[in-house]
Protein backbone atom coordinates (compact mmCIF):
# COMPACT_ATOMS: atom_id res chain seq x y z
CA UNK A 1 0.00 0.00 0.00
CA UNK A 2 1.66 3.39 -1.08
CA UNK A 3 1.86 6.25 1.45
CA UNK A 4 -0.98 8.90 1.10
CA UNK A 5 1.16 11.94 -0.61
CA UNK A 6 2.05 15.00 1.31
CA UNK A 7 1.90 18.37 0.25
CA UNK A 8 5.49 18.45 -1.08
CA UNK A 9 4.54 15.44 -3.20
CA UNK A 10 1.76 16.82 -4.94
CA UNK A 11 3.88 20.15 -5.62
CA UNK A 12 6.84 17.99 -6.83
CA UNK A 13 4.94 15.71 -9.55
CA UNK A 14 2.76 17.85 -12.01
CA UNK A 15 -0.75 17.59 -12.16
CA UNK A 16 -2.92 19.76 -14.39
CA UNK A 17 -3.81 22.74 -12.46
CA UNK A 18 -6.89 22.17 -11.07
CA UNK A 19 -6.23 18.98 -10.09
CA UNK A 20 -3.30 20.05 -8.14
CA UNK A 21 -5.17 22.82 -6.23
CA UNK A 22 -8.07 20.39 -5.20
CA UNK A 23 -5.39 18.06 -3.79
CA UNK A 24 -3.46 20.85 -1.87
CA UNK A 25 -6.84 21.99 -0.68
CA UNK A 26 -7.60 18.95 0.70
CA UNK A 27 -4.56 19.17 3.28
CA UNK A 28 -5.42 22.36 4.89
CA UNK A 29 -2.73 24.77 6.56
CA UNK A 30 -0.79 21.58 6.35
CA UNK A 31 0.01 22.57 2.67
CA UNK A 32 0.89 26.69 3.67
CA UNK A 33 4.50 26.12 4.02
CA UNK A 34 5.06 23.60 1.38
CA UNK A 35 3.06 26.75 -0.91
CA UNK A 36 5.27 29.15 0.32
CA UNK A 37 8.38 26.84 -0.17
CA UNK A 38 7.53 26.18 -3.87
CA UNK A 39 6.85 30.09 -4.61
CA UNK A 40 10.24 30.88 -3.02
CA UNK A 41 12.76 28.46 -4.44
CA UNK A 42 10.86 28.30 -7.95
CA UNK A 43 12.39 31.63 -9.06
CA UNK A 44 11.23 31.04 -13.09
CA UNK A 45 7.61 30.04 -11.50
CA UNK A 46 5.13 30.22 -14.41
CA UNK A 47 2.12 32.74 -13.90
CA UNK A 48 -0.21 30.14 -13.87
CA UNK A 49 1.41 28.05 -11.18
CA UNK A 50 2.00 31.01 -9.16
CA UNK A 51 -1.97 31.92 -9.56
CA UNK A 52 -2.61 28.70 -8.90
CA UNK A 53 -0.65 28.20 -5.27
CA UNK A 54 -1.54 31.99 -4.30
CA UNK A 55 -4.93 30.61 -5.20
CA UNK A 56 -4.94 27.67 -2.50
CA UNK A 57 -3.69 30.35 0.05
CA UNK A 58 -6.57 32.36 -0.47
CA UNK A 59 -9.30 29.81 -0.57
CA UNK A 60 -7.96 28.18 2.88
CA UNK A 61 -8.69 31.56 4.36
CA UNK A 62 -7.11 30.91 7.63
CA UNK A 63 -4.66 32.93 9.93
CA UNK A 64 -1.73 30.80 8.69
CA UNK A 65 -2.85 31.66 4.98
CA UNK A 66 -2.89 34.97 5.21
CA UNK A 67 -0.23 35.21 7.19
CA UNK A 68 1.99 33.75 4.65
CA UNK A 69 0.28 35.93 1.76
CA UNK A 70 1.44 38.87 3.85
CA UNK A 71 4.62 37.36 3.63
CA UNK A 72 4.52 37.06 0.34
CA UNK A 73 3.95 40.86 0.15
CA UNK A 74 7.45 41.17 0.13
CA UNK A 75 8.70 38.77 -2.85
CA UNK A 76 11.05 40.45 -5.12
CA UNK A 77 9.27 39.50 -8.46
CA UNK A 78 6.13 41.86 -9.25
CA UNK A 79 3.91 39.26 -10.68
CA UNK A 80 3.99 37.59 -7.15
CA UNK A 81 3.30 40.74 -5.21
CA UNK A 82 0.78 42.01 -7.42
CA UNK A 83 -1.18 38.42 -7.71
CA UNK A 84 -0.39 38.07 -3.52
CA UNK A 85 -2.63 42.00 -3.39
CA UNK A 86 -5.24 40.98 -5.06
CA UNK A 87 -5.99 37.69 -2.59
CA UNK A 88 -5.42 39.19 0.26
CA UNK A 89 -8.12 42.00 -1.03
CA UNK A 90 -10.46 39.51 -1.90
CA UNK A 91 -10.47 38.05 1.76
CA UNK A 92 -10.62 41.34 3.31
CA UNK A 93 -7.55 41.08 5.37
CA UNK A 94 -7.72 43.61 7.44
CA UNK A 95 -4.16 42.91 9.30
CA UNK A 96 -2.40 42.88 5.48
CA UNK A 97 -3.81 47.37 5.51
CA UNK A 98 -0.29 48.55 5.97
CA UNK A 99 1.79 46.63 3.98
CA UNK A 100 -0.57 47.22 1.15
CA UNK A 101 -0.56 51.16 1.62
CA UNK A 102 3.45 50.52 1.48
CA UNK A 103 3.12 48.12 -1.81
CA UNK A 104 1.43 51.06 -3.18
CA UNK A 105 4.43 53.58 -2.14
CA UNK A 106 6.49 51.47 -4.11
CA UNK A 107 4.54 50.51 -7.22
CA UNK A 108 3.80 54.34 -7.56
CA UNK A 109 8.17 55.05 -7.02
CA UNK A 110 8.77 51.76 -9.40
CA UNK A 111 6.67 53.65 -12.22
CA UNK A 112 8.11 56.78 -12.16
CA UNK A 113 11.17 55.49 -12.37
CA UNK A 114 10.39 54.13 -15.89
């Protein structure tokens, strides 16, 4: 009898995308860290994968989930940020305030800059 997969497994083997979020789902804030793992160390992370793991963060809707979104607040790559804002609107965080009036400071520096 084979092992039932952890959250590291389903990330490491590719599943289509839907499939993949129903089975991270399905492990709770177990599969936070693992989330937040993947989005960190996959620097060339495609923009669906990334929408699809910010995704699972958002529907779990839990303290631990948003407290990693926040986290995620800070990633270096735009695409993340900007994808990470727009969950952490859509779940009304009201803790995530701040660091979204500062996201703003620096999106409105980053374009003048151009």
């Amino acid at each position: 009898m084979q092992a039932p997969d952890t959250p590291q497994d389903v990330l490491s083997r590719r599943f289509s995308n839907l499939d993949e979020r129903a089975r991270l789902l399905a492990f709770g804030d177990a599969a936070v860290e693992p989330i937040v793992n993947a989005l960190n160390t996959e620097q060339n992370v495609t923009t669906i994968r990334a929408v699809v793991l910010i995704g699972v963060l958002e529907s779990l809707n839990s303290d631990k989930s948003k407290g990693a979104l926040r986290t995620l607040l800070s990633d270096a790559r735009p695409m993340i940020r900007a994808y990470t804002a727009n969950a952490l609107g859509r779940v009304r965080d009201q803790c995530s305030v701040p660091d979204l009036i500062r996201l703003i400071g620096v999106t409105r520096r980053s374009t003048r800059e151009i």
